[in-house]
PDB file of N, CA and C in Angstrom:
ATOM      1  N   UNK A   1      21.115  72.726   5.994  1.00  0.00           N
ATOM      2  CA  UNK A   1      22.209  72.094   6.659  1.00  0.00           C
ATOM      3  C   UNK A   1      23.518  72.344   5.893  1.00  0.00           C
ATOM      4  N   UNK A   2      23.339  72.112   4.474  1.00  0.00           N
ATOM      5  CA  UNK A   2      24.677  72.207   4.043  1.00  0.00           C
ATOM      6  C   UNK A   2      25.091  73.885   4.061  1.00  0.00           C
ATOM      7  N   UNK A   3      24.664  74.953   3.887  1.00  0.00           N
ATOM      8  CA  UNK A   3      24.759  76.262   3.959  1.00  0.00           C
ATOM      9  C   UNK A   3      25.719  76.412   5.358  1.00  0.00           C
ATOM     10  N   UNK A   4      25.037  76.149   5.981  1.00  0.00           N
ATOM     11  CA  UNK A   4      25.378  75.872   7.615  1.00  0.00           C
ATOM     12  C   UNK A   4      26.934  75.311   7.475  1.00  0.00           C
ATOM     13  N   UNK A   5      27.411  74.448   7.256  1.00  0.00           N
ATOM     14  CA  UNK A   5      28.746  73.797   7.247  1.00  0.00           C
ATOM     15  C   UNK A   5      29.444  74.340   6.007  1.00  0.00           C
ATOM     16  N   UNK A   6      28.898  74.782   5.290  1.00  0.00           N
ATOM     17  CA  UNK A   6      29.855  76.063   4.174  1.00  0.00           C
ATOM     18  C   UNK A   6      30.220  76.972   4.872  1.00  0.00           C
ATOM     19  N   UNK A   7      29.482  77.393   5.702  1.00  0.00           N
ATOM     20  CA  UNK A   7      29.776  78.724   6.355  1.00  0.00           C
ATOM     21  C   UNK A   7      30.767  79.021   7.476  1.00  0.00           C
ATOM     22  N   UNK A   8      30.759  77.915   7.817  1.00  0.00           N
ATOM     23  CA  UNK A   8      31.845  77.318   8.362  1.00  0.00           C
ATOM     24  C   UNK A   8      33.483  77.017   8.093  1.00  0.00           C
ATOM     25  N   UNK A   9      33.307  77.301   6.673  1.00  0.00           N
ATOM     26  CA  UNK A   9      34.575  77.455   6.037  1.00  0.00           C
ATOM     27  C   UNK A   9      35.648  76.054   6.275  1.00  0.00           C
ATOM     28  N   UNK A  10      35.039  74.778   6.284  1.00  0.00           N
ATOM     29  CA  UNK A  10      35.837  73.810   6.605  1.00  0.00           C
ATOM     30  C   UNK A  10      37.201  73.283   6.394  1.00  0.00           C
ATOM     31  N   UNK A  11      37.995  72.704   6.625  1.00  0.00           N
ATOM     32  CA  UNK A  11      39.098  72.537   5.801  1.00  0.00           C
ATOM     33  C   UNK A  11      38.999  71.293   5.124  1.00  0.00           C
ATOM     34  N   UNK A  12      38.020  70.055   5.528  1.00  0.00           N
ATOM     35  CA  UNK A  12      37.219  68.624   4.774  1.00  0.00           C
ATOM     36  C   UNK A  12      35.656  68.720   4.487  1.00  0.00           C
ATOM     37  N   UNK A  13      35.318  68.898   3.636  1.00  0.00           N
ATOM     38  CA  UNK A  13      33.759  68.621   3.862  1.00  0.00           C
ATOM     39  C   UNK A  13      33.425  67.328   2.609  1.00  0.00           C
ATOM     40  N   UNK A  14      32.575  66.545   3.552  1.00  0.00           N
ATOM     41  CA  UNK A  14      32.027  65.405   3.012  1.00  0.00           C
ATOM     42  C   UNK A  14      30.438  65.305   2.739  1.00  0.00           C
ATOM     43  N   UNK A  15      30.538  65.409   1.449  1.00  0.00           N
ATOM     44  CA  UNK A  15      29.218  65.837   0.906  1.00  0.00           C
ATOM     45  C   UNK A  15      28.356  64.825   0.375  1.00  0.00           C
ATOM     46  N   UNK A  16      27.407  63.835   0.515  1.00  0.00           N
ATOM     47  CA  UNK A  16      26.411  63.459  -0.018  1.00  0.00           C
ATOM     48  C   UNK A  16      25.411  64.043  -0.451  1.00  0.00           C
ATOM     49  N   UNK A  17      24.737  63.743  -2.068  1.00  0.00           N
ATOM     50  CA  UNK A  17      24.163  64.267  -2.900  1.00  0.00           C
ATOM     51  C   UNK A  17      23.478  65.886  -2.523  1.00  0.00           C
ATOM     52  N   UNK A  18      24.673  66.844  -2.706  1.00  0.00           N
ATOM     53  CA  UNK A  18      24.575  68.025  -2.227  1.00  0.00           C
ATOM     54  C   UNK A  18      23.175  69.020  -2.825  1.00  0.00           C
ATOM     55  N   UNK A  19      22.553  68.488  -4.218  1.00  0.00           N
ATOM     56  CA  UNK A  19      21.886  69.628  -5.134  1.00  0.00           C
ATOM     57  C   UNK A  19      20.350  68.414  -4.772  1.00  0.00           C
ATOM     58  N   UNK A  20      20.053  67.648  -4.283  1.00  0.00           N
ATOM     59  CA  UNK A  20      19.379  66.864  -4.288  1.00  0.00           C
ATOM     60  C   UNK A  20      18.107  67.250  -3.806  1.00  0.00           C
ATOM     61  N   UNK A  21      17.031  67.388  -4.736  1.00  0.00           N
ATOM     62  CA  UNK A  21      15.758  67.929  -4.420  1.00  0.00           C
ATOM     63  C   UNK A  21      15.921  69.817  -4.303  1.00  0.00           C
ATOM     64  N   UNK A  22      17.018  70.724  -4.147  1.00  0.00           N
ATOM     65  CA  UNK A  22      16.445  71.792  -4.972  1.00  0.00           C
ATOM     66  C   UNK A  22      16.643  72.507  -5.864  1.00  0.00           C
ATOM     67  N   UNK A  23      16.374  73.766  -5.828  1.00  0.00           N
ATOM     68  CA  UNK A  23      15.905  74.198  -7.635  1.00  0.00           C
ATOM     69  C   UNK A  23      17.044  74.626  -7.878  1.00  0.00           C
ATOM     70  N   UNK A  24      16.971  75.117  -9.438  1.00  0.00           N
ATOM     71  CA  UNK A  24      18.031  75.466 -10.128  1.00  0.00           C
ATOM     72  C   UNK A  24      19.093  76.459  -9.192  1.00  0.00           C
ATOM     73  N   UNK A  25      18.314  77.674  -9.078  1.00  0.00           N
ATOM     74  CA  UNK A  25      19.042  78.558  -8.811  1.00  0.00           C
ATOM     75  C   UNK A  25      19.743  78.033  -7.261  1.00  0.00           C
ATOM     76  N   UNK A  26      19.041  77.148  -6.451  1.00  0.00           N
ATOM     77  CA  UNK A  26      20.183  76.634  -5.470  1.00  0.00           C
ATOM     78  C   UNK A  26      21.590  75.780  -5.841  1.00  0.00           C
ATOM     79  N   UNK A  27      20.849  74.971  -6.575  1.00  0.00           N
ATOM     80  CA  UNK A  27      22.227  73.981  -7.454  1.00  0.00           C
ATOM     81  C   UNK A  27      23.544  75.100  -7.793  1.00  0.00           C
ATOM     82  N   UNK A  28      23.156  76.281  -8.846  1.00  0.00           N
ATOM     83  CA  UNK A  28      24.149  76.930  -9.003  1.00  0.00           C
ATOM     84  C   UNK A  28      25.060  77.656  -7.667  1.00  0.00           C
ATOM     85  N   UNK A  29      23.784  78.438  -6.386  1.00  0.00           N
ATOM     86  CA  UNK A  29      24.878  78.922  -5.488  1.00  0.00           C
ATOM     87  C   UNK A  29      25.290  77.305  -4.648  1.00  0.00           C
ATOM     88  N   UNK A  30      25.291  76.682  -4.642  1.00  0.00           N
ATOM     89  CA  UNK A  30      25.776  75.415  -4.076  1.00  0.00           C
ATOM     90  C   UNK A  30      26.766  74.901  -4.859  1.00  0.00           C
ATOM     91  N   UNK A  31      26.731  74.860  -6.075  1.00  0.00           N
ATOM     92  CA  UNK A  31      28.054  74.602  -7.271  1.00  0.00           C
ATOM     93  C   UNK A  31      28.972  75.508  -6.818  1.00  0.00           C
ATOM     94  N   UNK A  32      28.991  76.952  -6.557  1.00  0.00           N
ATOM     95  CA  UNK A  32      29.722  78.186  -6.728  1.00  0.00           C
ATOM     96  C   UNK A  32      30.330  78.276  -5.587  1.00  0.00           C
ATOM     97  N   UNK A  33      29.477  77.577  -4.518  1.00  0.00           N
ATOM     98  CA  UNK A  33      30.632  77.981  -2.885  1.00  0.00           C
ATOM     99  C   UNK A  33      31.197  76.303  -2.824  1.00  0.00           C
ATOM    100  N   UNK A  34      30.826  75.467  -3.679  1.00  0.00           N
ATOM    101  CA  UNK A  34      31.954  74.116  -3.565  1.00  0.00           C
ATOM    102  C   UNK A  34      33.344  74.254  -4.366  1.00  0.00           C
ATOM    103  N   UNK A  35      32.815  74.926  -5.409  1.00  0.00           N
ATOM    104  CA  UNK A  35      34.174  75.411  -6.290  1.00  0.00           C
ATOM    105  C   UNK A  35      35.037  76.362  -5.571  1.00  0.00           C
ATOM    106  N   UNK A  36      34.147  77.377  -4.791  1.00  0.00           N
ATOM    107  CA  UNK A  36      34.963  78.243  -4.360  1.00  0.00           C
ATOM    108  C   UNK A  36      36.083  77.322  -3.258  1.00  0.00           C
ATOM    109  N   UNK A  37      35.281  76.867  -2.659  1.00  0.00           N
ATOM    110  CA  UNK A  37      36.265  76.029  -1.383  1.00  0.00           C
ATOM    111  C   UNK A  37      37.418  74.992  -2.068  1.00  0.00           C
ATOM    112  N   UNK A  38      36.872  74.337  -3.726  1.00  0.00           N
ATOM    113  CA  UNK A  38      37.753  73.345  -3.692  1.00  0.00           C
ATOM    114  C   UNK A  38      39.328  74.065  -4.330  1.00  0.00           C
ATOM    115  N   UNK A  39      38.876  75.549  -5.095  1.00  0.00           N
ATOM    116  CA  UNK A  39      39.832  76.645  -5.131  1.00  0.00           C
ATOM    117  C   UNK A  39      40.394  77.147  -4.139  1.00  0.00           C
ATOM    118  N   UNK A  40      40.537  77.082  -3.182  1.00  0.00           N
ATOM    119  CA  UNK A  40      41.027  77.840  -1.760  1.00  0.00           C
ATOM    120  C   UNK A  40      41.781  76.619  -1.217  1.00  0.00           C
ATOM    121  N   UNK A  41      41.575  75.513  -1.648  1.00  0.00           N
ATOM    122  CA  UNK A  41      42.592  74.197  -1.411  1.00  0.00           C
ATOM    123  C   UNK A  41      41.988  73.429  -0.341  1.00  0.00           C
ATOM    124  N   UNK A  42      40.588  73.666  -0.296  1.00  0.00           N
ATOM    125  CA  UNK A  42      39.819  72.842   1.342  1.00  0.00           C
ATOM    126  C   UNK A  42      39.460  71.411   0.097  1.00  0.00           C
ATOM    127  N   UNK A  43      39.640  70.254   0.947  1.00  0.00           N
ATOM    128  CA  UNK A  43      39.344  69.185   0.273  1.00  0.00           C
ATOM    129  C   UNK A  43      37.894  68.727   0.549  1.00  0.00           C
ATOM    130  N   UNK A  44      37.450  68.021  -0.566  1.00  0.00           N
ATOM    131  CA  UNK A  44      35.639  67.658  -0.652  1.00  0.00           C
ATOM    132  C   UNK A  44      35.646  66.562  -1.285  1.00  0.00           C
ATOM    133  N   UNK A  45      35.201  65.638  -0.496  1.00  0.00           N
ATOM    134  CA  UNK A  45      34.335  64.573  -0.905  1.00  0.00           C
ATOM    135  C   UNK A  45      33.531  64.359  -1.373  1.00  0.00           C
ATOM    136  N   UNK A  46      33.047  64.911  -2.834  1.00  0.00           N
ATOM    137  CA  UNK A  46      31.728  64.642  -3.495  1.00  0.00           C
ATOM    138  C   UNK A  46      30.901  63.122  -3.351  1.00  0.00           C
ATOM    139  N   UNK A  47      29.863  62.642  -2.860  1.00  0.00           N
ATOM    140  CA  UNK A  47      29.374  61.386  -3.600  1.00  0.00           C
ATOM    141  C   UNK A  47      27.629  61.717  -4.216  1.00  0.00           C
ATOM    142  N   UNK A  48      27.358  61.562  -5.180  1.00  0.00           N
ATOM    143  CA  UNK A  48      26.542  61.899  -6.200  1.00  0.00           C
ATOM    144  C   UNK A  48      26.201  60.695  -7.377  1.00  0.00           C
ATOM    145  N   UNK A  49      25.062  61.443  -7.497  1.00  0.00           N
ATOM    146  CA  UNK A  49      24.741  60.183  -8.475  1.00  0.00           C
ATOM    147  C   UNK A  49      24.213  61.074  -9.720  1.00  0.00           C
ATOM    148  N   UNK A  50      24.611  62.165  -9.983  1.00  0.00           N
ATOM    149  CA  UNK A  50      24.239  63.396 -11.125  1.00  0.00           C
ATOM    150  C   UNK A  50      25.883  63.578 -11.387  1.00  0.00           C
ATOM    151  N   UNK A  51      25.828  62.895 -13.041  1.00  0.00           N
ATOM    152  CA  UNK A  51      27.129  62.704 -13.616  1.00  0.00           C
ATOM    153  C   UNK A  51      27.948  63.875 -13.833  1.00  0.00           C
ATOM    154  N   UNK A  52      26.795  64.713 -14.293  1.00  0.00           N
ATOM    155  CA  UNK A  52      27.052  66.159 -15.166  1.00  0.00           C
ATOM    156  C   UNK A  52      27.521  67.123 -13.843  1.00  0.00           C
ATOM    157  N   UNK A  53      27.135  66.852 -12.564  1.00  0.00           N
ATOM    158  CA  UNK A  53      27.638  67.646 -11.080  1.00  0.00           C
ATOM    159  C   UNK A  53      28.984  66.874 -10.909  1.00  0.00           C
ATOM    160  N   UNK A  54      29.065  65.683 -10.855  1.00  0.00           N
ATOM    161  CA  UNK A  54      30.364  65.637 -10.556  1.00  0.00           C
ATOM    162  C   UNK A  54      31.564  65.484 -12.107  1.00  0.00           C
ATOM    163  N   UNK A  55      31.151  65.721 -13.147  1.00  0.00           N
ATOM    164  CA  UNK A  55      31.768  66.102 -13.878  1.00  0.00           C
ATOM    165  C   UNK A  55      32.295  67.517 -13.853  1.00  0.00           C
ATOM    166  N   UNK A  56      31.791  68.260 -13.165  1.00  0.00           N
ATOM    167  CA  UNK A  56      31.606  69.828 -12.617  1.00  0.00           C
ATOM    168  C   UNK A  56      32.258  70.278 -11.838  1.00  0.00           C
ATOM    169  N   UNK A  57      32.657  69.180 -10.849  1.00  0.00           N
ATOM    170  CA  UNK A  57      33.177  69.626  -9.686  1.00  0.00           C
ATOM    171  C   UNK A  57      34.031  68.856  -9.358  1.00  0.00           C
ATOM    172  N   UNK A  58      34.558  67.716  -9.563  1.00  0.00           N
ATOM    173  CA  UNK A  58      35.235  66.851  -9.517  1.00  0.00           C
ATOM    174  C   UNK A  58      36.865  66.921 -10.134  1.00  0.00           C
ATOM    175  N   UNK A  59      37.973  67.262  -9.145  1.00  0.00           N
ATOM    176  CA  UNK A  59      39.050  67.369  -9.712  1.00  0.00           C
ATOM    177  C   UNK A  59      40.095  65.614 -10.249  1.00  0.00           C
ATOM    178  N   UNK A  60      39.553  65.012  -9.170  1.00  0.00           N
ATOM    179  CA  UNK A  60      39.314  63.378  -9.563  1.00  0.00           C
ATOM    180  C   UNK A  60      38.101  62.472  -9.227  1.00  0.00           C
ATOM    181  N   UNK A  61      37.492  61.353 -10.030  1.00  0.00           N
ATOM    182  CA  UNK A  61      36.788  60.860  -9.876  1.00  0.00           C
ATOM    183  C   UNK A  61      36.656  58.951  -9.694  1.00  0.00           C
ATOM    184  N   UNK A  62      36.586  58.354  -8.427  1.00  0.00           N
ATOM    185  CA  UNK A  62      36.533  57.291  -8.040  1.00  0.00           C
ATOM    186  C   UNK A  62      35.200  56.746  -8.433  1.00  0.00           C
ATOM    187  N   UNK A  63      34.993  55.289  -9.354  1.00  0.00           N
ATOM    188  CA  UNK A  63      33.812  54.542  -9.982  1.00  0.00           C
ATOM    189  C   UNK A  63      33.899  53.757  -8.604  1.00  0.00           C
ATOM    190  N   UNK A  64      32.608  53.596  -8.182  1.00  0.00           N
ATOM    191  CA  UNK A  64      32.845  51.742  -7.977  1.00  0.00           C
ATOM    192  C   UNK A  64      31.548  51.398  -8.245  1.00  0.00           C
ATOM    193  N   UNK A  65      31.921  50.108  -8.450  1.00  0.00           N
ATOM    194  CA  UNK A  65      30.460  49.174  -8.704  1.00  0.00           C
ATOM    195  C   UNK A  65      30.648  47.675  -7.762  1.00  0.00           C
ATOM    196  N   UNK A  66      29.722  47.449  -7.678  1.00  0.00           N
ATOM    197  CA  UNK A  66      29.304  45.759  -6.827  1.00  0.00           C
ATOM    198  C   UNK A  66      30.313  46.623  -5.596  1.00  0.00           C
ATOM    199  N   UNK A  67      30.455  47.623  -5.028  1.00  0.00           N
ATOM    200  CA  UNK A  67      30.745  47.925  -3.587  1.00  0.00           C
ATOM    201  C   UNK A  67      32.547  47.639  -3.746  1.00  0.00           C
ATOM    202  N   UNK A  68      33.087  47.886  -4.902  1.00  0.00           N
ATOM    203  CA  UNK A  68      34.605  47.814  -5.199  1.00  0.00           C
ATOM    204  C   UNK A  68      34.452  49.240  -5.772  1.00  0.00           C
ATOM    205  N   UNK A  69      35.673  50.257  -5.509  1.00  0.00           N
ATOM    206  CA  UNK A  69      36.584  50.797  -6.296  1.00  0.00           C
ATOM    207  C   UNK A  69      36.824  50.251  -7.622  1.00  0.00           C
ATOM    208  N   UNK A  70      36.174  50.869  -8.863  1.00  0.00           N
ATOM    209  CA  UNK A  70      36.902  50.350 -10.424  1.00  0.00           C
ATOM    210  C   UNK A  70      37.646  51.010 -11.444  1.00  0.00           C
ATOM    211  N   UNK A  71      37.684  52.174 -10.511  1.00  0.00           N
ATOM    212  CA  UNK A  71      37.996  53.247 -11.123  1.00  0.00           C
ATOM    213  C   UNK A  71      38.567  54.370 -10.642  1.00  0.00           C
ATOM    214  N   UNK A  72      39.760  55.277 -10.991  1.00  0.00           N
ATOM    215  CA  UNK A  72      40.015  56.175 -10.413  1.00  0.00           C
ATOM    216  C   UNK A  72      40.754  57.187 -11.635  1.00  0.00           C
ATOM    217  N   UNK A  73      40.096  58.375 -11.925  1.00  0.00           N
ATOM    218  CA  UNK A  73      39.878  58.936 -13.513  1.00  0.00           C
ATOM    219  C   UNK A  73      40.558  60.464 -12.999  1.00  0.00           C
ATOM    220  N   UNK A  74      41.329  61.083 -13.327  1.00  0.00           N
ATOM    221  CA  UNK A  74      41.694  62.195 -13.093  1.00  0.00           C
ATOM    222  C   UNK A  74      39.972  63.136 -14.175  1.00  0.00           C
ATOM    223  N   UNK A  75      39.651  64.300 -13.767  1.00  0.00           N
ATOM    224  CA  UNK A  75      38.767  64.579 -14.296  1.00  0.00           C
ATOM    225  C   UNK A  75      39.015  65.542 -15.849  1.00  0.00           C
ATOM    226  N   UNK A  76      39.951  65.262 -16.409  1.00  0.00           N
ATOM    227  CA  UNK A  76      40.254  66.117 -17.423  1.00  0.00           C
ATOM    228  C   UNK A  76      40.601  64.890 -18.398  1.00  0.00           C
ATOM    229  N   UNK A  77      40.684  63.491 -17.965  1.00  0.00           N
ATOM    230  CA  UNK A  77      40.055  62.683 -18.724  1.00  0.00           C
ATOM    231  C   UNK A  77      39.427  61.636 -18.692  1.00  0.00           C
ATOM    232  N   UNK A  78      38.350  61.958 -17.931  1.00  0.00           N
ATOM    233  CA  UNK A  78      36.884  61.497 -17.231  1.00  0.00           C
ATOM    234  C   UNK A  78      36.209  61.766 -18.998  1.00  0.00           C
ATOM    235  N   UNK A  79      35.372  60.828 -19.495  1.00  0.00           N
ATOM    236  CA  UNK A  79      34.494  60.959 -20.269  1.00  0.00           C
ATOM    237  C   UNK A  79      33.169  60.198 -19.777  1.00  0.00           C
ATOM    238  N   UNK A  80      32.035  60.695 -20.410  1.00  0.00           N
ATOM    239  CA  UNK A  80      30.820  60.124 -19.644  1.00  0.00           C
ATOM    240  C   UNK A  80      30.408  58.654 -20.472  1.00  0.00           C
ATOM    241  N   UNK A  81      31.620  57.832 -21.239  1.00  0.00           N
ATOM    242  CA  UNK A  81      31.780  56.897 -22.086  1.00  0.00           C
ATOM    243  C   UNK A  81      32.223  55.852 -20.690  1.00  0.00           C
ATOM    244  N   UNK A  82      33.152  56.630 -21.069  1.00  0.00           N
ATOM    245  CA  UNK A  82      34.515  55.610 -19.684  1.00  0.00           C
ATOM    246  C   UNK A  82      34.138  55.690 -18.267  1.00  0.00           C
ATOM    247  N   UNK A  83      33.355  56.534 -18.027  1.00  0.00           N
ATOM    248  CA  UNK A  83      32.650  56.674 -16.394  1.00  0.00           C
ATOM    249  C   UNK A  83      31.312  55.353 -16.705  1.00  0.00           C
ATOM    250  N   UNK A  84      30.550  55.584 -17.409  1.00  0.00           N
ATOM    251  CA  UNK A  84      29.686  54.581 -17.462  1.00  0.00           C
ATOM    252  C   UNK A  84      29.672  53.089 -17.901  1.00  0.00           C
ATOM    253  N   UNK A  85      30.780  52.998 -18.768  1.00  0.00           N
ATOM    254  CA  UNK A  85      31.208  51.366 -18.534  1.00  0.00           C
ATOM    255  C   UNK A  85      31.994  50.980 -17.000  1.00  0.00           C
ATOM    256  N   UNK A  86      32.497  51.658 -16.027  1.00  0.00           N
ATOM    257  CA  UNK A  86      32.875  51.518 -15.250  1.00  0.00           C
ATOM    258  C   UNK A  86      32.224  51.134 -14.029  1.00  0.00           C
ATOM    259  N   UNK A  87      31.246  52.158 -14.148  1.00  0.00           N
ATOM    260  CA  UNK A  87      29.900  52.027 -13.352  1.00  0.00           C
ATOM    261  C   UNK A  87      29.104  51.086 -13.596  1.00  0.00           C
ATOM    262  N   UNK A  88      29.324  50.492 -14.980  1.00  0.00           N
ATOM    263  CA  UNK A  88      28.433  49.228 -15.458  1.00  0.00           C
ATOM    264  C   UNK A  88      29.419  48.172 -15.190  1.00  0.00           C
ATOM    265  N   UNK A  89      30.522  47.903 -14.346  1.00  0.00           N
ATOM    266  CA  UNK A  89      31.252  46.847 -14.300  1.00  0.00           C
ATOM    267  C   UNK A  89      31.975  46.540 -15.895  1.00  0.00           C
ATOM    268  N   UNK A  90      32.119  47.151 -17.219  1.00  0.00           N
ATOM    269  CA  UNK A  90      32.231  46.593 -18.124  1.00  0.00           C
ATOM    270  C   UNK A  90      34.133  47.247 -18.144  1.00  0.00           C
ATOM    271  N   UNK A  91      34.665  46.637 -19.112  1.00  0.00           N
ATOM    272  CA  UNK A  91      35.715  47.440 -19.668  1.00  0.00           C
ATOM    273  C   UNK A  91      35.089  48.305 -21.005  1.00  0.00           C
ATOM    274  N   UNK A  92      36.568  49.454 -20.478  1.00  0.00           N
ATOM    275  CA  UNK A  92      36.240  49.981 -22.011  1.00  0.00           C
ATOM    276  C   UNK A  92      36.521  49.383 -23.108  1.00  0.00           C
ATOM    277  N   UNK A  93      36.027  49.713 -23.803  1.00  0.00           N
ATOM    278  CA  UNK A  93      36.318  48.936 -25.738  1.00  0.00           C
ATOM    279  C   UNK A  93      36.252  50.036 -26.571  1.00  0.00           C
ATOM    280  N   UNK A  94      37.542  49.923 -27.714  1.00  0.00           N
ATOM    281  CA  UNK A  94      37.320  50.850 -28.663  1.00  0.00           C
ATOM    282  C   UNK A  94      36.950  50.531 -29.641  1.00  0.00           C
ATOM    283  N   UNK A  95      36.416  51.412 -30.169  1.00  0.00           N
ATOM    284  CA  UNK A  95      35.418  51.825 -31.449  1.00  0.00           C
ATOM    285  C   UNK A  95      35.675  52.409 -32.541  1.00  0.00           C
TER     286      UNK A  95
END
C-alpha cells in the first residue's frame, strides 16, 4: 500500500508506522523514497513509535502524551533525553 501512494508522487502524505513489520532492506528503500519526497518539498506526516526512524526523518518533531501536544522540537535539537521525558509527561532536568 504504501509503495502504491509513493508512486504517486503526492504533494501530503500521511504516514502511520511506515517500516512496521518489514525487513531491513524494506525499511531502508522506504527511508530513501520518504527522504527523497521530504527533499523535493512534499510535506509528511510521520507518526511512529521507532525513535531512531523518526529521528531520521523528522525535520520537526511533535511529543504528546495523555492525548496533549507537549512538545514541539525542531529536529537538530531533538535529543533522545528530551524526547523521552516528554513522552514520559516529565520536564527536563539538568544534570
Amino acid at each position: 500500500m504504501l509503495a502504491r501512494e509513493l508512486d504517486r508522487n503526492p504533494d501530503l502524505l500521511l504516514i502511520g508506522q511506515p517500516t512496521r513489520g518489514v525487513d531491513i532492506g524494506a525499511i531502508e528503500f522506504i527511508h530513501r523514497r520518504l527522504v527523497a519526497l521530504r527533499d523535493a518539498g512534499k510535506a509528511l506526516l510521520l507518526v511512529s513509535v521507532e525513535l531512531d526512524e523518526i529521528l531520521a526523518l523528522a525535520d520537526r518533531i511533535l511529543v504528546m502524551h495523555d492525548g496533549r501536544i507537549v512538545g514541539d522540537v525542531p529536529r537538530l535539537a531533538a535529543t533522545e533525553r528530551t524526547l523521552g521525558l516528554m513522552m514520559a509527561g516529565l520536564p527536563e532536568t539538568h544534570t
